[in-house]
C-alpha atoms as a PDB file:
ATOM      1  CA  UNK A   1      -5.036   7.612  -4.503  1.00  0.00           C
ATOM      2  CA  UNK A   2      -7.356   9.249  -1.638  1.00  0.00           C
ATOM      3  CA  UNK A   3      -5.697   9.485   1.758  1.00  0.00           C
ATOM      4  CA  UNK A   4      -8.287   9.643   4.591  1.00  0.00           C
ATOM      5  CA  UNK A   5      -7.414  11.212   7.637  1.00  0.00           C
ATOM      6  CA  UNK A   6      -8.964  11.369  10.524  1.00  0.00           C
ATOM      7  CA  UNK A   7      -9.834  13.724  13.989  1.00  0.00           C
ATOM      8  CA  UNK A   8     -10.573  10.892  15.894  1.00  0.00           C
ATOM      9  CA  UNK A   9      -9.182  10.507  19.600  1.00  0.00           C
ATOM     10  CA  UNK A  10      -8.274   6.921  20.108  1.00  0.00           C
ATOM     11  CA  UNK A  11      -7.034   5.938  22.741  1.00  0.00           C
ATOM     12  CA  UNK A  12      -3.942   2.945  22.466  1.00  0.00           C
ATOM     13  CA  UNK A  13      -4.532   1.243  25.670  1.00  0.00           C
ATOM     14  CA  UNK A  14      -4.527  -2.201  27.041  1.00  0.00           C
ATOM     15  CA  UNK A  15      -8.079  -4.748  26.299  1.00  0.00           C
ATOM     16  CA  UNK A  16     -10.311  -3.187  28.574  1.00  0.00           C
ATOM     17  CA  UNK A  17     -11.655  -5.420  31.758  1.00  0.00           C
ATOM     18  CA  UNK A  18     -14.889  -6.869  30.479  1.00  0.00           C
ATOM     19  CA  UNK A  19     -17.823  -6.794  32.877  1.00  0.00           C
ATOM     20  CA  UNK A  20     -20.986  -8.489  32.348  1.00  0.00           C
ATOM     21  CA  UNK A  21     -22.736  -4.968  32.481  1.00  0.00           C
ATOM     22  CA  UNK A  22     -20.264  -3.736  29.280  1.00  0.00           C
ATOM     23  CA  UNK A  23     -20.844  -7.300  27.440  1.00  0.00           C
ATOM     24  CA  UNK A  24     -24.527  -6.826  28.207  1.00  0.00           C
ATOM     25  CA  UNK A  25     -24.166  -2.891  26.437  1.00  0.00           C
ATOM     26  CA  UNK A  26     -22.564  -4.263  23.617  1.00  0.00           C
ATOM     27  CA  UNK A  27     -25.529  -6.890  23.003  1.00  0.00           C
ATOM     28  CA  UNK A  28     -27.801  -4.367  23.127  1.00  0.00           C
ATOM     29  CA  UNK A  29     -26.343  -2.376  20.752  1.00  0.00           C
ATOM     30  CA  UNK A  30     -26.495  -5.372  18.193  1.00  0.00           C
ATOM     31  CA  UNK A  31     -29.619  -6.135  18.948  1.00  0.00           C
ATOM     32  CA  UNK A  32     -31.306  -3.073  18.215  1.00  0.00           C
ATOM     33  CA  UNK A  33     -29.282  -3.183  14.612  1.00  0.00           C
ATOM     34  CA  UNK A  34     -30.493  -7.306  14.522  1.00  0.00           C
ATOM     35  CA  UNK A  35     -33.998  -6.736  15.909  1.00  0.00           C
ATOM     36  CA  UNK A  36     -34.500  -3.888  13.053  1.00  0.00           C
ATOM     37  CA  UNK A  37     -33.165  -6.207  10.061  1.00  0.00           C
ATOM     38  CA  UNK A  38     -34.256  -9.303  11.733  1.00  0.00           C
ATOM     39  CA  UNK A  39     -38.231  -7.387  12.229  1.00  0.00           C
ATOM     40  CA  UNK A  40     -38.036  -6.205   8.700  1.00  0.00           C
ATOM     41  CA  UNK A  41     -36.791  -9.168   7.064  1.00  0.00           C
ATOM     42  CA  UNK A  42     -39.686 -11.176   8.503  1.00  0.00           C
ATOM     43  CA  UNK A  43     -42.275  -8.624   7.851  1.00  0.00           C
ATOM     44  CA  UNK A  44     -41.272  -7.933   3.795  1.00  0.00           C
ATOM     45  CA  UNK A  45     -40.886 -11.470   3.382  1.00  0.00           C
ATOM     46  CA  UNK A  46     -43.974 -12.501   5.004  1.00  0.00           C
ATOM     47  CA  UNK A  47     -45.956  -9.784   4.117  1.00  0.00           C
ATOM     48  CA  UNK A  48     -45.061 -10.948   0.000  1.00  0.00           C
ATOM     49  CA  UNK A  49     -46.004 -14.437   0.460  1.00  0.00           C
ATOM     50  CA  UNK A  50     -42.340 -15.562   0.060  1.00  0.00           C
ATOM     51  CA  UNK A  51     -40.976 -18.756   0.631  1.00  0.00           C
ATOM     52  CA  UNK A  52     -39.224 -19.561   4.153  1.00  0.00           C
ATOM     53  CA  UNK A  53     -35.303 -19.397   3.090  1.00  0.00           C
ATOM     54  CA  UNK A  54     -35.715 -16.134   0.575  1.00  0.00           C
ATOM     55  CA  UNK A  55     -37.540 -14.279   4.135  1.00  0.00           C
ATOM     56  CA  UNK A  56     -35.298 -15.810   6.113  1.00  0.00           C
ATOM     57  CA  UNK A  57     -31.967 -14.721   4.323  1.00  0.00           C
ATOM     58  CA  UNK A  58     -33.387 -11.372   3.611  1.00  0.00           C
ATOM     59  CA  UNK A  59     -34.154 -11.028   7.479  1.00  0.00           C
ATOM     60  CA  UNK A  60     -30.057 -11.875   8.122  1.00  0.00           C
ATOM     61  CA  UNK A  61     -28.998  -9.619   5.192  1.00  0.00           C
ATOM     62  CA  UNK A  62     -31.010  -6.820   6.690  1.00  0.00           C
ATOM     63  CA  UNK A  63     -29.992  -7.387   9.863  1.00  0.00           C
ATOM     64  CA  UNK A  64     -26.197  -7.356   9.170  1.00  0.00           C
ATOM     65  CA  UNK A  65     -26.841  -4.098   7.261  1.00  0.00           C
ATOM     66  CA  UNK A  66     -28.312  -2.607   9.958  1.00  0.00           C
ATOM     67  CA  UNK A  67     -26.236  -3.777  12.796  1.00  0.00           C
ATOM     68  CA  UNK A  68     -22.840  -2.325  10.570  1.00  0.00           C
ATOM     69  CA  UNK A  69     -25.024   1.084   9.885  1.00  0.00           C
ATOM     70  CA  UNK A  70     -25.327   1.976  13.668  1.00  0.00           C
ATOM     71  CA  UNK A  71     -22.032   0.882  14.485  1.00  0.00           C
ATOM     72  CA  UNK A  72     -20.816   2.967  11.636  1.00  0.00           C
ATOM     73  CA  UNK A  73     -23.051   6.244  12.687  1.00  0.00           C
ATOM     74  CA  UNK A  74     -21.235   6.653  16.104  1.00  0.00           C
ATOM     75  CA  UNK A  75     -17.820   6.256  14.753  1.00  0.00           C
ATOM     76  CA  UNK A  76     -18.172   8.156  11.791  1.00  0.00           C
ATOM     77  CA  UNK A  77     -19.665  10.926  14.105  1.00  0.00           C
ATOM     78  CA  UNK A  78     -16.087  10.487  16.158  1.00  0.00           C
ATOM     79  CA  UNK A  79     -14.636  11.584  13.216  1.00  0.00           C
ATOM     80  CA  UNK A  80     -12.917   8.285  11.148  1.00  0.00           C
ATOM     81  CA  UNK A  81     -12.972   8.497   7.582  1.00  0.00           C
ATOM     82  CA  UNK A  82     -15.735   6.187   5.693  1.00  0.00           C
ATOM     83  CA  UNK A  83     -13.688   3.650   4.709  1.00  0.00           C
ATOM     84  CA  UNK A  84     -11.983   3.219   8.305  1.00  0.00           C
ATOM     85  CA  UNK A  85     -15.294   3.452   9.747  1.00  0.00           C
ATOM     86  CA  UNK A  86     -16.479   0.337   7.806  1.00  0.00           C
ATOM     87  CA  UNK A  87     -13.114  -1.646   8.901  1.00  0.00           C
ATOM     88  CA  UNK A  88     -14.074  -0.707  12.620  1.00  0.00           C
ATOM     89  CA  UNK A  89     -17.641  -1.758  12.130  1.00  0.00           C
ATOM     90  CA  UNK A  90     -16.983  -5.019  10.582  1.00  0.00           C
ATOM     91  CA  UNK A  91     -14.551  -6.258  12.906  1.00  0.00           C
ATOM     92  CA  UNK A  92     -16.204  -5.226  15.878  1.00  0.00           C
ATOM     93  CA  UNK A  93     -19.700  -6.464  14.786  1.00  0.00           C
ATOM     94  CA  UNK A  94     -19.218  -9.545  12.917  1.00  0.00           C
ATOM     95  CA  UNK A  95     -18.618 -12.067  15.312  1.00  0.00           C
ATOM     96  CA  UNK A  96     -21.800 -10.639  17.551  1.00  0.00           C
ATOM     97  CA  UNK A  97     -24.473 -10.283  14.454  1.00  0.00           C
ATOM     98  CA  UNK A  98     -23.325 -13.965  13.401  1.00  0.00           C
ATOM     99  CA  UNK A  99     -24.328 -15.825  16.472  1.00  0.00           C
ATOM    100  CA  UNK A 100     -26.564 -13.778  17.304  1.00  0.00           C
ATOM    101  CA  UNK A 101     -28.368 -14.256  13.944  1.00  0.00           C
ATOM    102  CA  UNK A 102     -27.557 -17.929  13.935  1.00  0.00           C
ATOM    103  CA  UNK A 103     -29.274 -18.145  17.610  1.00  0.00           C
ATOM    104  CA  UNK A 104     -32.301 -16.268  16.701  1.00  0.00           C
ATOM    105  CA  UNK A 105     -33.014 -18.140  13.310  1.00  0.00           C
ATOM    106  CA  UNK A 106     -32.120 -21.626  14.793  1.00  0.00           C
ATOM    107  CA  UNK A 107     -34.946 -20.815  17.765  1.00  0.00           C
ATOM    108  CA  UNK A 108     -37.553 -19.937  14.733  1.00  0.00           C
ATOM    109  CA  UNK A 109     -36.452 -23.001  12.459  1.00  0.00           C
ATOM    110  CA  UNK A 110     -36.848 -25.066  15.516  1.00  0.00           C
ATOM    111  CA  UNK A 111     -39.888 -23.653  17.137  1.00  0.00           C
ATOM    112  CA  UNK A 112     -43.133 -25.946  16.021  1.00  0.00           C
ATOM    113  CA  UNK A 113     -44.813 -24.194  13.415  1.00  0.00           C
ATOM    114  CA  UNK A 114     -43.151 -20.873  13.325  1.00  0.00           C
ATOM    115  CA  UNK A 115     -41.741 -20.722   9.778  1.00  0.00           C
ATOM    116  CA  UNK A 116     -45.592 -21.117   8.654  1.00  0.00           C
ATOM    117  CA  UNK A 117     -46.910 -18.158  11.073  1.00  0.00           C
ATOM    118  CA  UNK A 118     -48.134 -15.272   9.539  1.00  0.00           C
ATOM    119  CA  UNK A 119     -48.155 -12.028  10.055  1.00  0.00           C
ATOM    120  CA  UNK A 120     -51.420 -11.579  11.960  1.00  0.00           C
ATOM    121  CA  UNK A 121     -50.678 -14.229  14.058  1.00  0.00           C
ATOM    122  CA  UNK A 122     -49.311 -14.129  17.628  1.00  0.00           C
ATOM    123  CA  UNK A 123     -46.900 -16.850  17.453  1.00  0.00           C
ATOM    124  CA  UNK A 124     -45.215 -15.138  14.386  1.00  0.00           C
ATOM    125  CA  UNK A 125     -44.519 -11.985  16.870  1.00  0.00           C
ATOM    126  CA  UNK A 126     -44.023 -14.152  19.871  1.00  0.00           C
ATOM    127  CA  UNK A 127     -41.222 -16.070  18.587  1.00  0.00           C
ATOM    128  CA  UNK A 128     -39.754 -13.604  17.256  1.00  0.00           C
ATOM    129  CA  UNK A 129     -39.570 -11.710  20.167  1.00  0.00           C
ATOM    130  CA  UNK A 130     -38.714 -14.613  22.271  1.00  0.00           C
ATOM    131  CA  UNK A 131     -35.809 -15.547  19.520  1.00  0.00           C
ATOM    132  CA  UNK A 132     -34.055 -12.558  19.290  1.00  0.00           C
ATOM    133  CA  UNK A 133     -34.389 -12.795  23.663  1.00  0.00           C
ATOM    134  CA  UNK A 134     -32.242 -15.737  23.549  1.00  0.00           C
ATOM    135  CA  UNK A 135     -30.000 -14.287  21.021  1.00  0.00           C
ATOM    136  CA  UNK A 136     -29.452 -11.789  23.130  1.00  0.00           C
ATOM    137  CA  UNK A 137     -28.631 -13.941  26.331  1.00  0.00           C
ATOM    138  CA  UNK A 138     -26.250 -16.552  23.718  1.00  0.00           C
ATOM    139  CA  UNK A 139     -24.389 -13.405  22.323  1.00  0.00           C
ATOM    140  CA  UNK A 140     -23.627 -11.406  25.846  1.00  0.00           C
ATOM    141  CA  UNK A 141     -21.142 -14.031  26.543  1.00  0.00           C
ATOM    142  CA  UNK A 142     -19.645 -13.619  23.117  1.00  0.00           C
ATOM    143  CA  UNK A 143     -19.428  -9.979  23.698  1.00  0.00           C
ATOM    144  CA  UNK A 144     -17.747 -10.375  27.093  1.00  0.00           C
ATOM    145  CA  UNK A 145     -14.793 -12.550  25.610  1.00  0.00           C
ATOM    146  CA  UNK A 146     -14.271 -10.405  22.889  1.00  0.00           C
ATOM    147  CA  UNK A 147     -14.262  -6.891  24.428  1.00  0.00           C
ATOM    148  CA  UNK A 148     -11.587  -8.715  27.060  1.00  0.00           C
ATOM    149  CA  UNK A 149      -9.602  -9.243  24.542  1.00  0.00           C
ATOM    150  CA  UNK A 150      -9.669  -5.747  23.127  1.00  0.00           C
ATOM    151  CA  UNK A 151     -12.092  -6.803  20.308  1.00  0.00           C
ATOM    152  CA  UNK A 152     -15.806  -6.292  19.383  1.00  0.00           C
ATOM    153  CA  UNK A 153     -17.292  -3.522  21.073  1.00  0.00           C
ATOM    154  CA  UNK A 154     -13.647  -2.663  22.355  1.00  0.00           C
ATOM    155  CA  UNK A 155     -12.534  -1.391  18.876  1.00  0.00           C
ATOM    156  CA  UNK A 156     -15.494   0.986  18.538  1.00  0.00           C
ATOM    157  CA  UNK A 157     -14.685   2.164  22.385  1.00  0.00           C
ATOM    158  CA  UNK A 158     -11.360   3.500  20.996  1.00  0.00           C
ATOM    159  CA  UNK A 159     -13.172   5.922  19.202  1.00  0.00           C
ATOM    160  CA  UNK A 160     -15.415   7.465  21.692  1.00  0.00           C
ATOM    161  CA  UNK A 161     -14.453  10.709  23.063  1.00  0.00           C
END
């Protein structure tokens, strides 16, 4: 049985006061993990000729993998083990990749003519763009209730030196 350990400085204190400008950080941070999977996602799948739902879930698997992988760079650079690294990332990120992967999706499903855009055409990068905009405004207040409660973001905060 492997024992990680750890050189880590966390810090044990109470949930942090959650400003808009730290929910707003947070978001950002997931959206640059989102945007990447989301982009890619919708570019393989597109690019291929594949069907709407096998693009569209390989957009939100990518994203999710990608939102985890930066979370998990930074606190695996403070020092966790691997497999402590992946419990921070998952709790901290879950929650904010879901909605805002269910935001960004449900704007594209619902935008007229979207799911049939290709890529050379503008409206496939304009809502896109504009989707994962509103994501972004949906998920700050997610963020903000969360890192006031000393979760999301907050967890991976412990961890920063």
């Amino acid at each position: 049985m492997e024992h990680e350990t750890h050189t880590a400085h966390v810090h044990h204190t109470a949930a942090p006061a959650a400003t808009w400008a730290m929910a707003a950080q947070a978001t950002l941070h997931c959206l640059t993990g989102c945007a990447i999977g989301e982009v890619l996602g919708m570019v393989v799948g597109t690019a291929l000729g594949w069907g709407n739902l096998p693009t569209t879930l390989l957009a939100i698997v990518l994203a999710f993998f990608f939102g985890y992988s930066l979370t998990l760079r930074g606190v695996l650079r403070a020092g966790l083990g691997f497999r402590a690294a992946l419990r921070v990332a998952l709790a901290a990120d879950t929650l904010s990749i879901a909605v805002m992967e269910l935001v960004d999706n449900g704007v594209i499903v619902l935008w007229p003519d979207a799911m049939d855009a290709t890529l050379s055409d503008v409206l496939f990068w304009a809502s896109l763009a504009i989707s994962l905009a509103v994501a972004f405004v949906v998920t700050v207040p997610v963020n903000k209730w969360m890192i006031g409660r000393g979760k999301g973001h907050a967890v991976v905060h412990r961890y920063h030196h």
